[in-house]
C-alpha atoms as a PDB file:
ATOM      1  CA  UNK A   1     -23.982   1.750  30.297  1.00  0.00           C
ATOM      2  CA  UNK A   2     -24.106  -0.625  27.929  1.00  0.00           C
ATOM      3  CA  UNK A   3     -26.790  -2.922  27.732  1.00  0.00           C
ATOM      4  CA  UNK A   4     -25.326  -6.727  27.751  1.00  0.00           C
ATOM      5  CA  UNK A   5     -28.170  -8.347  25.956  1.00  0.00           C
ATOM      6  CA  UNK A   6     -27.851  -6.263  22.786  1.00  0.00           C
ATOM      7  CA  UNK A   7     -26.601  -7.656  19.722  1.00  0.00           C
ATOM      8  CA  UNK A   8     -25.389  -4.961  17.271  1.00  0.00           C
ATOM      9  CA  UNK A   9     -26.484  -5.614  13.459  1.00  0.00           C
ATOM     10  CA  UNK A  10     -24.059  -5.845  10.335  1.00  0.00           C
ATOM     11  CA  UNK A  11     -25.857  -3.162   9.092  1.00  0.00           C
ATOM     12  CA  UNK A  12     -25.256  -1.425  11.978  1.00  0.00           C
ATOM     13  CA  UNK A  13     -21.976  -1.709  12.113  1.00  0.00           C
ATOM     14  CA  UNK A  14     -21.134  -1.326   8.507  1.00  0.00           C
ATOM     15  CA  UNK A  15     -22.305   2.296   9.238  1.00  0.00           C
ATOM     16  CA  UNK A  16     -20.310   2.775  11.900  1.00  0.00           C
ATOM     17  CA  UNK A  17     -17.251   1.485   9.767  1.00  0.00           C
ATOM     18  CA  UNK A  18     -17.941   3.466   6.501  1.00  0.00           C
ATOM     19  CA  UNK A  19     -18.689   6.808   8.962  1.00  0.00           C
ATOM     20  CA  UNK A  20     -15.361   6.287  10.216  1.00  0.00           C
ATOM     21  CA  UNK A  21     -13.302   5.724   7.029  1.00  0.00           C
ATOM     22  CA  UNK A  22     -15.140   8.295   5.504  1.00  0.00           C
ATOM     23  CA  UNK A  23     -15.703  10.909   7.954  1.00  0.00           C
ATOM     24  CA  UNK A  24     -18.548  11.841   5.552  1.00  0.00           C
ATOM     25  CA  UNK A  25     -22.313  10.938   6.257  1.00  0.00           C
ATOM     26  CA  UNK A  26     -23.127  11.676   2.787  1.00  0.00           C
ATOM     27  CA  UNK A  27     -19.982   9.814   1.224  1.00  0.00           C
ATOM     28  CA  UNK A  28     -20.258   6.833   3.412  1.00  0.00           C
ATOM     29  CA  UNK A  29     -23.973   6.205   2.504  1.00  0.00           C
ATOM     30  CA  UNK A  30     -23.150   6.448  -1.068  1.00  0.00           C
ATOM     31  CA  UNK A  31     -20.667   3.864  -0.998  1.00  0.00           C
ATOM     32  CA  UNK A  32     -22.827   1.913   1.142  1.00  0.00           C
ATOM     33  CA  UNK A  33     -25.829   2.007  -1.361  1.00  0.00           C
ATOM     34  CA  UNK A  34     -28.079   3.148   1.554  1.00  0.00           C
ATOM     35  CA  UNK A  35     -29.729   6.921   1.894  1.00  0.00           C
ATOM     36  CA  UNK A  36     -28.338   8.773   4.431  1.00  0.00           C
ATOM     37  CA  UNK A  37     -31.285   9.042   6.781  1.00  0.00           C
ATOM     38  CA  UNK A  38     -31.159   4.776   7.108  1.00  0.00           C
ATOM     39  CA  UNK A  39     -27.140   5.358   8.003  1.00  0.00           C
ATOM     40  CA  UNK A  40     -27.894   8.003  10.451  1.00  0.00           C
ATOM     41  CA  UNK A  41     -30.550   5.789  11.734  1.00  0.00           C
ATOM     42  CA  UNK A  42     -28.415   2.708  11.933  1.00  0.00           C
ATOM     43  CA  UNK A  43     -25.510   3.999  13.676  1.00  0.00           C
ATOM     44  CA  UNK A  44     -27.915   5.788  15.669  1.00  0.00           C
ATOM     45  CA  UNK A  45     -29.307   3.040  16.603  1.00  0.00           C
ATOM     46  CA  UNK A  46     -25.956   0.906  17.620  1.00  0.00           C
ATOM     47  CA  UNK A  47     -24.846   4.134  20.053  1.00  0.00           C
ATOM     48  CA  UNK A  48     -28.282   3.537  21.768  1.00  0.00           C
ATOM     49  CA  UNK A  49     -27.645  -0.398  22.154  1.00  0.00           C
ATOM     50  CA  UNK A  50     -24.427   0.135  23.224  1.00  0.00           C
ATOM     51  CA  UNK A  51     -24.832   3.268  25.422  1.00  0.00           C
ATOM     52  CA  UNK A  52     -21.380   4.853  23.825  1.00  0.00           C
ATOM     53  CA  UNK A  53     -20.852   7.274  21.830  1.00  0.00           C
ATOM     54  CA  UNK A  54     -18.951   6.746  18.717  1.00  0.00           C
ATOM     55  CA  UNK A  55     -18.912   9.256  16.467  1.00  0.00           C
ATOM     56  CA  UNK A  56     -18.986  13.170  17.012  1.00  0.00           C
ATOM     57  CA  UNK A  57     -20.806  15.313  14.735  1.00  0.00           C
ATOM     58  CA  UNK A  58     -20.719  18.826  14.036  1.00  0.00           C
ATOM     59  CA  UNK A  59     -21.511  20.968  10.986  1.00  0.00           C
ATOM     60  CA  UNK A  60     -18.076  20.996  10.033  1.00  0.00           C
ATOM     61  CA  UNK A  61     -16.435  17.454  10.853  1.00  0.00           C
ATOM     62  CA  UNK A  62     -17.144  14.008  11.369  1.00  0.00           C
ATOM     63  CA  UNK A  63     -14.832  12.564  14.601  1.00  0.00           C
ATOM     64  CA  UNK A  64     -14.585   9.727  15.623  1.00  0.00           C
ATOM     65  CA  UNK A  65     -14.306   8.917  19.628  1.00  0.00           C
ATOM     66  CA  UNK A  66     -12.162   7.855  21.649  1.00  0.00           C
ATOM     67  CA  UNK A  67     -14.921   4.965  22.591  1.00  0.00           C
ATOM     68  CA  UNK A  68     -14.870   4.444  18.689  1.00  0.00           C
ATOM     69  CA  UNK A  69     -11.445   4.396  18.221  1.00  0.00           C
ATOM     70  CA  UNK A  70     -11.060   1.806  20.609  1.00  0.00           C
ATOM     71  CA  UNK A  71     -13.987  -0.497  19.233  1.00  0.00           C
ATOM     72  CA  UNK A  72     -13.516   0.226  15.085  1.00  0.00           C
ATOM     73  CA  UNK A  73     -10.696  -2.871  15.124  1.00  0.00           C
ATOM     74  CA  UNK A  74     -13.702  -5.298  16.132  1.00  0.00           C
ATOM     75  CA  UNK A  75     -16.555  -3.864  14.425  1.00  0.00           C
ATOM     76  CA  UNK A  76     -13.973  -4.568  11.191  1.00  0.00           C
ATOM     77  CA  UNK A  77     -13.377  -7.970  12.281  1.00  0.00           C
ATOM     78  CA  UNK A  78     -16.970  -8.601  12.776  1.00  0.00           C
ATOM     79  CA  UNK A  79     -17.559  -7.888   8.983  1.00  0.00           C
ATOM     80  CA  UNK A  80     -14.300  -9.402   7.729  1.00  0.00           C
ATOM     81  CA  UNK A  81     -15.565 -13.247   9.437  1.00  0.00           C
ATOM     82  CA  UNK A  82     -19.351 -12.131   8.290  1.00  0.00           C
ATOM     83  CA  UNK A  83     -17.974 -11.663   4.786  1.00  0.00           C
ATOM     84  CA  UNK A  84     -15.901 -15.041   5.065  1.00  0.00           C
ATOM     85  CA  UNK A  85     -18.401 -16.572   6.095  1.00  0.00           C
ATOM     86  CA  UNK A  86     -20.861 -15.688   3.111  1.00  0.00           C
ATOM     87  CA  UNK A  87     -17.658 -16.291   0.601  1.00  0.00           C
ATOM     88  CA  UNK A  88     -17.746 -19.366   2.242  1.00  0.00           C
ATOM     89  CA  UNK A  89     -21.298 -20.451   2.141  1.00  0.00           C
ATOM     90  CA  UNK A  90     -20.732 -19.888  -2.162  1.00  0.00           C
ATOM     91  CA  UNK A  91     -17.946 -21.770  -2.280  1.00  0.00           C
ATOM     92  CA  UNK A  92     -15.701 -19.449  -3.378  1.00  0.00           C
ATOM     93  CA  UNK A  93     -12.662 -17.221  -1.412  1.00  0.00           C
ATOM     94  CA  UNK A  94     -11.618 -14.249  -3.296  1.00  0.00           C
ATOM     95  CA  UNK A  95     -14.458 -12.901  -4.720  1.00  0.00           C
ATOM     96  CA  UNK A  96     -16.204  -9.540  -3.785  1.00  0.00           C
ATOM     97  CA  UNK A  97     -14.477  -6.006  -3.195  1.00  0.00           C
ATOM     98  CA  UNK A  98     -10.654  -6.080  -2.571  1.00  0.00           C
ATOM     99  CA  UNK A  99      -9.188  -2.571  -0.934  1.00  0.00           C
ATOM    100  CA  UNK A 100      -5.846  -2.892  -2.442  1.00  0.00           C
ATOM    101  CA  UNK A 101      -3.253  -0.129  -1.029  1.00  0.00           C
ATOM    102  CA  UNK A 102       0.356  -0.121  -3.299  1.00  0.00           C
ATOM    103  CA  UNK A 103       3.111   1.857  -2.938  1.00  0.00           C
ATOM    104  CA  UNK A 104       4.173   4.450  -5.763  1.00  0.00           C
ATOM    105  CA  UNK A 105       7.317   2.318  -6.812  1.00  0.00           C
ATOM    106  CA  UNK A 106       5.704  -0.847  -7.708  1.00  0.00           C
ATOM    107  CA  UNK A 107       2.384   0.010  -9.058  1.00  0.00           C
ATOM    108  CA  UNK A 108       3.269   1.050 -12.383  1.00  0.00           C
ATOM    109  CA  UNK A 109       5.102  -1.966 -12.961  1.00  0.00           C
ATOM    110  CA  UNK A 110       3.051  -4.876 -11.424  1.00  0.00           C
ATOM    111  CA  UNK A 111      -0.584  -3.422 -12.160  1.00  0.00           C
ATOM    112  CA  UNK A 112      -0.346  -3.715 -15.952  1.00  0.00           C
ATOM    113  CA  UNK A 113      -0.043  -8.056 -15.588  1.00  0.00           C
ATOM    114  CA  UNK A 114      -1.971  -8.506 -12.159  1.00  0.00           C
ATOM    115  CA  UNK A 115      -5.324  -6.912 -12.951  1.00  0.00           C
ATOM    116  CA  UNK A 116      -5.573  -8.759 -15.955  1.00  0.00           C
ATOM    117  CA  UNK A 117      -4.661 -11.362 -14.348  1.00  0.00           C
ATOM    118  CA  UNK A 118      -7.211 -10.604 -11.579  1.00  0.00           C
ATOM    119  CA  UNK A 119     -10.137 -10.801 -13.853  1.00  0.00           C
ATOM    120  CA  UNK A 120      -9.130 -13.507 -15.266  1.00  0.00           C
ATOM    121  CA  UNK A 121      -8.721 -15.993 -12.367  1.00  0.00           C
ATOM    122  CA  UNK A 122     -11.051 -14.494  -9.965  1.00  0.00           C
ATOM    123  CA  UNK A 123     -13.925 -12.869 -12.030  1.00  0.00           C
ATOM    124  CA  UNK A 124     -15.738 -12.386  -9.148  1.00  0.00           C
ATOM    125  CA  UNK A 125     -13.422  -9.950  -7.542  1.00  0.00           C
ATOM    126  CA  UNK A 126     -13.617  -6.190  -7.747  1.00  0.00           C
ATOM    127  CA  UNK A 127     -10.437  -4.504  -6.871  1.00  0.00           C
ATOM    128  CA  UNK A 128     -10.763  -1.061  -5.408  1.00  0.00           C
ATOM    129  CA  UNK A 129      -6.616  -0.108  -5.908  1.00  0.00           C
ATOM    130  CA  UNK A 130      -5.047   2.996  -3.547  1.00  0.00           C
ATOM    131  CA  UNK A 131      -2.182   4.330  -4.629  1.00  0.00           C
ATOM    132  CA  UNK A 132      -0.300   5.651  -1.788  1.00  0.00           C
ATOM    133  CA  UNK A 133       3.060   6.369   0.730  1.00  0.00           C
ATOM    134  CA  UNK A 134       3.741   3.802   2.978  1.00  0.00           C
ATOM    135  CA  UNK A 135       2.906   5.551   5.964  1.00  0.00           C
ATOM    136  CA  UNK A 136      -0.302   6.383   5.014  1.00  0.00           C
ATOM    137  CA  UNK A 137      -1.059   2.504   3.498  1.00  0.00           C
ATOM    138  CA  UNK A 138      -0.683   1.357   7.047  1.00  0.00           C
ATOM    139  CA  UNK A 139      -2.474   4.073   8.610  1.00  0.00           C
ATOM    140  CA  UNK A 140      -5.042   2.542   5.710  1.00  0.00           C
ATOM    141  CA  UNK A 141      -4.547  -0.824   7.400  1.00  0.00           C
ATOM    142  CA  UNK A 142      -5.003   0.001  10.986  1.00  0.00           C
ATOM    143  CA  UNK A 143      -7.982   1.719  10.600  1.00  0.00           C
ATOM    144  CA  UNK A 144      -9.911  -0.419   7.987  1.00  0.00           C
ATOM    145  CA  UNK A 145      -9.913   2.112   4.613  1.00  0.00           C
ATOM    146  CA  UNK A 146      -7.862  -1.044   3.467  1.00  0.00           C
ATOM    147  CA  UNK A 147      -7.975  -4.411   3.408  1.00  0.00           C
ATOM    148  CA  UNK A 148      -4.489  -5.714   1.930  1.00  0.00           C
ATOM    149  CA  UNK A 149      -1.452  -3.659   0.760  1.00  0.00           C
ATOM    150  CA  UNK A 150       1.800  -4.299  -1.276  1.00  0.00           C
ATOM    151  CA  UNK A 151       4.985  -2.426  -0.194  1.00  0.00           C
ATOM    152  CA  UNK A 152       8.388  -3.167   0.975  1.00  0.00           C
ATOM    153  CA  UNK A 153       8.677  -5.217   3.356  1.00  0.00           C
ATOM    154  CA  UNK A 154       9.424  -5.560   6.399  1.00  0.00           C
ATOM    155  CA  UNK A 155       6.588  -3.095   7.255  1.00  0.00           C
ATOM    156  CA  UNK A 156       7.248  -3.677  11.589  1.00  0.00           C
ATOM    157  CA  UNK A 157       4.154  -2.573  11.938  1.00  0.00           C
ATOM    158  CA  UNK A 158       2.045  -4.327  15.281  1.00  0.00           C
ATOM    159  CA  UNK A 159      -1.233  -6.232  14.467  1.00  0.00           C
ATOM    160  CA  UNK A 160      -0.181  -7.101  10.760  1.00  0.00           C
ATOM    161  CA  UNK A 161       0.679 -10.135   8.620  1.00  0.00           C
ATOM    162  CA  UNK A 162       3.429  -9.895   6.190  1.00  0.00           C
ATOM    163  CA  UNK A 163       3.323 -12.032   3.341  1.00  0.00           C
ATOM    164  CA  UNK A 164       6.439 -11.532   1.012  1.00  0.00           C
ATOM    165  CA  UNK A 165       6.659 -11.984  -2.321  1.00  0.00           C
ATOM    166  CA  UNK A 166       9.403 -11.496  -4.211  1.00  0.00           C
ATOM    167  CA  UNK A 167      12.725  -9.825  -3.526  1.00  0.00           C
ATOM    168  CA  UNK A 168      13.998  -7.157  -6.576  1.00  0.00           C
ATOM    169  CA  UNK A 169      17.703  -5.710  -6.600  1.00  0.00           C
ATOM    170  CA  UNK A 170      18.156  -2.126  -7.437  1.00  0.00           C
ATOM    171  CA  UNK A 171      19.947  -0.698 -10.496  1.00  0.00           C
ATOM    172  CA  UNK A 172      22.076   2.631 -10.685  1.00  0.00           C
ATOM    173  CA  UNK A 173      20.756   4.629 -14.032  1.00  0.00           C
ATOM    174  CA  UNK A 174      23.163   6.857 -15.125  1.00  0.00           C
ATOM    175  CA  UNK A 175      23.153   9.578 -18.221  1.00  0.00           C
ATOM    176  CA  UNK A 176      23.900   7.914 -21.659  1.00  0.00           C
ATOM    177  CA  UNK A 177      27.794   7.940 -21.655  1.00  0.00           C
ATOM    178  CA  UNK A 178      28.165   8.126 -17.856  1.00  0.00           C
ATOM    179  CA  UNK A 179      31.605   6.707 -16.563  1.00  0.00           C
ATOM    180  CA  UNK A 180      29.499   3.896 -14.732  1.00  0.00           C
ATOM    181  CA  UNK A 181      27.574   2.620 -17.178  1.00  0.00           C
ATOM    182  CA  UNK A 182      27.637  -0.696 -18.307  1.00  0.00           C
ATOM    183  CA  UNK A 183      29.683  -1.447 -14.987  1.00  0.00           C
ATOM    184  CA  UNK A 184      28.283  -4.655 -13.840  1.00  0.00           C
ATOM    185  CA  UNK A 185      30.453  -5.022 -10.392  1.00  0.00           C
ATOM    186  CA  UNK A 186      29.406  -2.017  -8.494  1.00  0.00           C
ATOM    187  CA  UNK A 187      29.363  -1.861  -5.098  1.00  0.00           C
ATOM    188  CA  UNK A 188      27.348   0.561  -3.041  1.00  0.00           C
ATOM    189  CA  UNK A 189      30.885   2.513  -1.798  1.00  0.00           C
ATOM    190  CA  UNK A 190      30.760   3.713  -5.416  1.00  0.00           C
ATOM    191  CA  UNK A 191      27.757   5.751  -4.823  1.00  0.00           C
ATOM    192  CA  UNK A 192      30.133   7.889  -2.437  1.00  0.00           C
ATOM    193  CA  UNK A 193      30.285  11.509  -3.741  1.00  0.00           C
ATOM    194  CA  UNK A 194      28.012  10.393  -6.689  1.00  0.00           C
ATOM    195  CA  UNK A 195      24.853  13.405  -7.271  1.00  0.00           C
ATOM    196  CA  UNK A 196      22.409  10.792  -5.913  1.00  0.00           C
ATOM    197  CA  UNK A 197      18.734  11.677  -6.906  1.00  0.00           C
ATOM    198  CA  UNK A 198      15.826  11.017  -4.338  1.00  0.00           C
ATOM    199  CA  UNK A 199      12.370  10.488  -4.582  1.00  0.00           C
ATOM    200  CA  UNK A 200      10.339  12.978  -2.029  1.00  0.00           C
ATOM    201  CA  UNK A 201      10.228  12.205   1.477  1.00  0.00           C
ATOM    202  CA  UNK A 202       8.018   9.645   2.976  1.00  0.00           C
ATOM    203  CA  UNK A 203       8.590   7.094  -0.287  1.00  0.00           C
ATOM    204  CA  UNK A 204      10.564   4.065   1.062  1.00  0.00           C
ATOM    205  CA  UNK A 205      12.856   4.075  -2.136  1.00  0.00           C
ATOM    206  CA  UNK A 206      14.228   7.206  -0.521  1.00  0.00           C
ATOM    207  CA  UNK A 207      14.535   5.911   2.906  1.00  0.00           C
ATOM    208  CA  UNK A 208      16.061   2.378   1.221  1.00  0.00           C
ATOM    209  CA  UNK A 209      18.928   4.384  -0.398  1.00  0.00           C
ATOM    210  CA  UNK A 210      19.776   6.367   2.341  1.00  0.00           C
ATOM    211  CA  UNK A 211      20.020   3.476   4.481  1.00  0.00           C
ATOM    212  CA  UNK A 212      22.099   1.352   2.125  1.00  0.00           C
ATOM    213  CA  UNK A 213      24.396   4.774   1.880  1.00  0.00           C
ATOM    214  CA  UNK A 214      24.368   5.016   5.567  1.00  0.00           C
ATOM    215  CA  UNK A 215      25.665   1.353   5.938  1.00  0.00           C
ATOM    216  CA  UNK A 216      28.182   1.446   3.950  1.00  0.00           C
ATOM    217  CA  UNK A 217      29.533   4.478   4.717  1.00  0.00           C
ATOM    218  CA  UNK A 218      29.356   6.420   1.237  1.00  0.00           C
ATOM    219  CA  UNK A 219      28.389   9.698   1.092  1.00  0.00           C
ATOM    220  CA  UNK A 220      26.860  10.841  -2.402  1.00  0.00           C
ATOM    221  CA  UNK A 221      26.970  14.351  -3.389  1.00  0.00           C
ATOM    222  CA  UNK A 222      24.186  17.044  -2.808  1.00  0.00           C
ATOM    223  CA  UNK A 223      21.815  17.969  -5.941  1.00  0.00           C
ATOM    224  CA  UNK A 224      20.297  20.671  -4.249  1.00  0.00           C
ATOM    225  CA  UNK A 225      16.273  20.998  -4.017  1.00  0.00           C
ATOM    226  CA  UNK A 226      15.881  18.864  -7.071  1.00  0.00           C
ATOM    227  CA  UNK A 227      13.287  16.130  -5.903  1.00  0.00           C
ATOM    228  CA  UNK A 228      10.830  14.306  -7.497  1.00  0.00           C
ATOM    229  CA  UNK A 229       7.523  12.355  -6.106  1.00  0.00           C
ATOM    230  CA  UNK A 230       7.951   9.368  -9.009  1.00  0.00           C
ATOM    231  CA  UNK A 231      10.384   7.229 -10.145  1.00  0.00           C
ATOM    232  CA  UNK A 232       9.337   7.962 -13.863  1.00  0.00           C
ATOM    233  CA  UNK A 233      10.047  11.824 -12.909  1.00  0.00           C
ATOM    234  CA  UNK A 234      13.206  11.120 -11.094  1.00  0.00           C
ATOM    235  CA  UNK A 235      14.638   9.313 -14.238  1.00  0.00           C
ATOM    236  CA  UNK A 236      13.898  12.406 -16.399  1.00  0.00           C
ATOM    237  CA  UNK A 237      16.198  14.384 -14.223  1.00  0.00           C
ATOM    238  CA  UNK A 238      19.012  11.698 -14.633  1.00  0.00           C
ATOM    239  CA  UNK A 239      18.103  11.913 -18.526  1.00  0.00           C
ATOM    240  CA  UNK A 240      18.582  15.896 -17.871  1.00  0.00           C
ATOM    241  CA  UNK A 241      21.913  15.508 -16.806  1.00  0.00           C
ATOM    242  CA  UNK A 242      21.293  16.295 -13.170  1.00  0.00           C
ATOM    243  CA  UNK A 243      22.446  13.466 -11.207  1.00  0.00           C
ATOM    244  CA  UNK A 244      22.073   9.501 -10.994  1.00  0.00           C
ATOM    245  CA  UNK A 245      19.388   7.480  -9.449  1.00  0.00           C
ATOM    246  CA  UNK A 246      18.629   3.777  -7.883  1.00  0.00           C
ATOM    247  CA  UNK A 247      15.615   2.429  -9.099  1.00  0.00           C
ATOM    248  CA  UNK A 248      14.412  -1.218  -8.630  1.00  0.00           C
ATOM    249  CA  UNK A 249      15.097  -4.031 -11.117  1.00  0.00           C
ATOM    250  CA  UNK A 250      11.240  -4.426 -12.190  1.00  0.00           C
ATOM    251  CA  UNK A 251      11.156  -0.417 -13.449  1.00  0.00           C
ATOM    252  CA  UNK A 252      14.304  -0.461 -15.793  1.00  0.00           C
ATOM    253  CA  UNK A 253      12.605  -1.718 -18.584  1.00  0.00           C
ATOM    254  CA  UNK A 254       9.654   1.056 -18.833  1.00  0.00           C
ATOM    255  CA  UNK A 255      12.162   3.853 -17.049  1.00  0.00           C
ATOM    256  CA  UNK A 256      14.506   3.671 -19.472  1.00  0.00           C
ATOM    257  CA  UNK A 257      12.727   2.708 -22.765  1.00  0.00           C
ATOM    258  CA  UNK A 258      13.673   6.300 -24.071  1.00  0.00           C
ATOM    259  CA  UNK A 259      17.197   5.280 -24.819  1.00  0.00           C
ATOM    260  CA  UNK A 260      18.642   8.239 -23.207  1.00  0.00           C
ATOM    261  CA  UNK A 261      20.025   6.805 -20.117  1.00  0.00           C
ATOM    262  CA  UNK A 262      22.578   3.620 -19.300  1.00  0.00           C
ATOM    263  CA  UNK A 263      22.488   1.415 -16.239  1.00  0.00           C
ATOM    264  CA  UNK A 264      24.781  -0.034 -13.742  1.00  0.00           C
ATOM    265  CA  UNK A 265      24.476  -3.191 -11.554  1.00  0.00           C
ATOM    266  CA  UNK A 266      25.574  -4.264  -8.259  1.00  0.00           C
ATOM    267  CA  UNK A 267      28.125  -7.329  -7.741  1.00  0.00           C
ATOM    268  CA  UNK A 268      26.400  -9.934  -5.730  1.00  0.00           C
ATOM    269  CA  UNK A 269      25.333  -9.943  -2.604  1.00  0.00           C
ATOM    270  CA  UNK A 270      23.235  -7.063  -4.497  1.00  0.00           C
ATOM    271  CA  UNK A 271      21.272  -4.152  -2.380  1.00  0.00           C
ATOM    272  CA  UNK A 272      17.696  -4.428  -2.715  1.00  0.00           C
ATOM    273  CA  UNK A 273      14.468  -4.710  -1.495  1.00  0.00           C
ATOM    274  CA  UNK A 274      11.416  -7.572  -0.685  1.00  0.00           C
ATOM    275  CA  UNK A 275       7.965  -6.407  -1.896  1.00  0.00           C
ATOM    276  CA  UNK A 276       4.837  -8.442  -0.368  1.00  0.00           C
ATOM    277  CA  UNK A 277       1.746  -8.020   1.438  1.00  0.00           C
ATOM    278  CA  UNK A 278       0.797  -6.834   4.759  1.00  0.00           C
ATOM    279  CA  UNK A 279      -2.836  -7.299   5.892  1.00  0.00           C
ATOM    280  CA  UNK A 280      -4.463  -7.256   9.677  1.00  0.00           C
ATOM    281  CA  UNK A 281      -3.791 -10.274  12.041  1.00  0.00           C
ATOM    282  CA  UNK A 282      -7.393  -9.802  12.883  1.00  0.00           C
ATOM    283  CA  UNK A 283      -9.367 -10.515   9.034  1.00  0.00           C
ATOM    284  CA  UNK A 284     -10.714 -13.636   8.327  1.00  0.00           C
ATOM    285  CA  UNK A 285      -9.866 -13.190   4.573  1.00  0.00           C
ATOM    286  CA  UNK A 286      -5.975 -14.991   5.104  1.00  0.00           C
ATOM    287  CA  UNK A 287      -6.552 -17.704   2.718  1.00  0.00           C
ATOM    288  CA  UNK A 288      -7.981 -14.664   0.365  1.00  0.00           C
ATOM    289  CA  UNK A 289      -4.808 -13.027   0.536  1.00  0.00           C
ATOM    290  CA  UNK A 290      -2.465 -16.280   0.262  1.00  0.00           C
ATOM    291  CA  UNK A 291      -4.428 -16.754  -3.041  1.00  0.00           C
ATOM    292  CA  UNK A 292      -3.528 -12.990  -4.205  1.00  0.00           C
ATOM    293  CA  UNK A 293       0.314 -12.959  -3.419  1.00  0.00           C
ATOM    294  CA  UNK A 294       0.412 -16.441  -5.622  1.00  0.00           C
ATOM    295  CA  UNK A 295      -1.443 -14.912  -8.190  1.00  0.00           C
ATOM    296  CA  UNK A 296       0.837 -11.714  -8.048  1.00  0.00           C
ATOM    297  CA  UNK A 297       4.252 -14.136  -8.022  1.00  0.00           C
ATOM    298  CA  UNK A 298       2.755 -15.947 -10.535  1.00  0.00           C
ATOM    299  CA  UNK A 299       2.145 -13.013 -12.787  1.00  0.00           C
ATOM    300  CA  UNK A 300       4.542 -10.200 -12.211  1.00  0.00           C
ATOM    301  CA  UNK A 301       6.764  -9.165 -14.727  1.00  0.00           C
ATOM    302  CA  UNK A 302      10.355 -10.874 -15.090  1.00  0.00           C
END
């Protein structure tokens, strides 16, 4: 039973937290800066407070429990308003480490301008950036490996904040030559019976095009097992002569800086997609992250 005078410490906690992102003693000390014994120790020392046991050791695995899943989503709110609150005290808001989580399809392209940008408007900060799938950037989110991720939006996920930031239409890129390019008054019926290239399965490009195929009723043409798990692959096999692609606005210029391929645009209302933020309900770091999406609108690529 737990004991209703005890007050947990940060440390405390922060070892309960890193255990259970890391599901490595040895890892989560490192990051930490602490030796292992004084994380053992500390988290330790919060089961005994709170009479519960939270994580589940075993030579091979760290688990957590069901008792921990259940009280990780405060113990992370605890340190987010403790780390406010000492961002705070300085007189500054976005400064210390940043867990950024970005999908595949917008990385390339907005990295180059935002860290840059980053250091120079917020020295202080020290981005941590995870490249990842959607799925797993919430999954990031929910359990505290992250504290702030870009992707398309809307995310519907429960327990997060959306912050959008700009909206991008996609492009059709076509081989050099193709009968499309150029066209400037497509409409997303033409993609019927087209050899429409996807990225892999669980990248929201993919499930973007399918949807905007599904809605309007075209039905492009089957390439087979060709698949790729990047845009900048994908557009090699449209170079290659296997098929055509959608890619968003913001990639044309590096994707197609080879010269080998032509491009076709939509007539307006355009497909495309919103890109912004997504962060818990439950951080104290808002402002933070109001600050970051005007510094990313502010510097992203035209």
């Amino acid at each position: 039973m737990t004991d209703q005078t005890y007050q947990p410490t940060l440390s405390q906690l922060r070892a309960f937290v890193a255990v259970a992102e890391y599901r490595h003693f040895g890892t989560a000390a490192t990051r930490l800066g602490v030796s292992q014994p004084t994380l053992s120790q500390a988290l330790a020392s919060l089961e005994n407070g709170l009479g519960l046991l939270l994580i589940e050791r075993s030579t091979r695995r760290v688990l957590v429990t069901a008792d921990g899943k259940r009280l990780l989503p405060q113990a992370i709110a605890t340190l987010e308003a403790a780390d406010r609150f000492v961002a705070s005290a300085a007189g500054e808001g976005l400064r210390g480490t940043l867990r950024l989580g970005i999908i595949p399809t917008v990385a390339p392209y907005v990295l180059p301008t935002l860290l840059p940008e980053l250091r120079r408007r917020v020295p202080a900060l020290a981005p941590h950036v995870i490249e990842d799938q959607t799925a797993r950037l919430l999954e990031g989110l929910r359990s505290g490996v992250l504290d702030v991720a870009m992707l398309a939006l809307p995310a519907d996920a429960p327990g997060l904040v959306e912050i959008p930031l700009y909206t991008e239409e996609f492009v059709l890129v076509v081989p050099r030559g193709h009968e499309l390019a150029g066209r400037s008054d497509l409409t997303p019926a033409d993609l019927d019976a087209l050899p429409l290239l996807l990225l892999d399965e669980g990248h929201c490009l993919r499930d973007q095009t399918m949807d905007l195929c599904r809605t309007h009723d075209a039905h492009p043409g089957a390439v087979g097992d060709t698949r790729a798990a990047s845009l900048a692959t994908v557009v090699q096999f449209v170079a290659g002569d296997l098929g055509v692609t959608l890619i968003p606005a913001m990639a044309v210029p590096a994707e197609t800086a080879r010269g080998t391929l032509d491009v076709a645009t939509f007539a307006a209302p355009a497909p495309g997609r919103t890109v912004g933020l997504a962060f818990r309900s439950s951080t104290a770091r808002g402002d933070d992250y109001e600050l970051l999406a005007e510094i990313i609108r502010e510097g992203r690529p035209r």
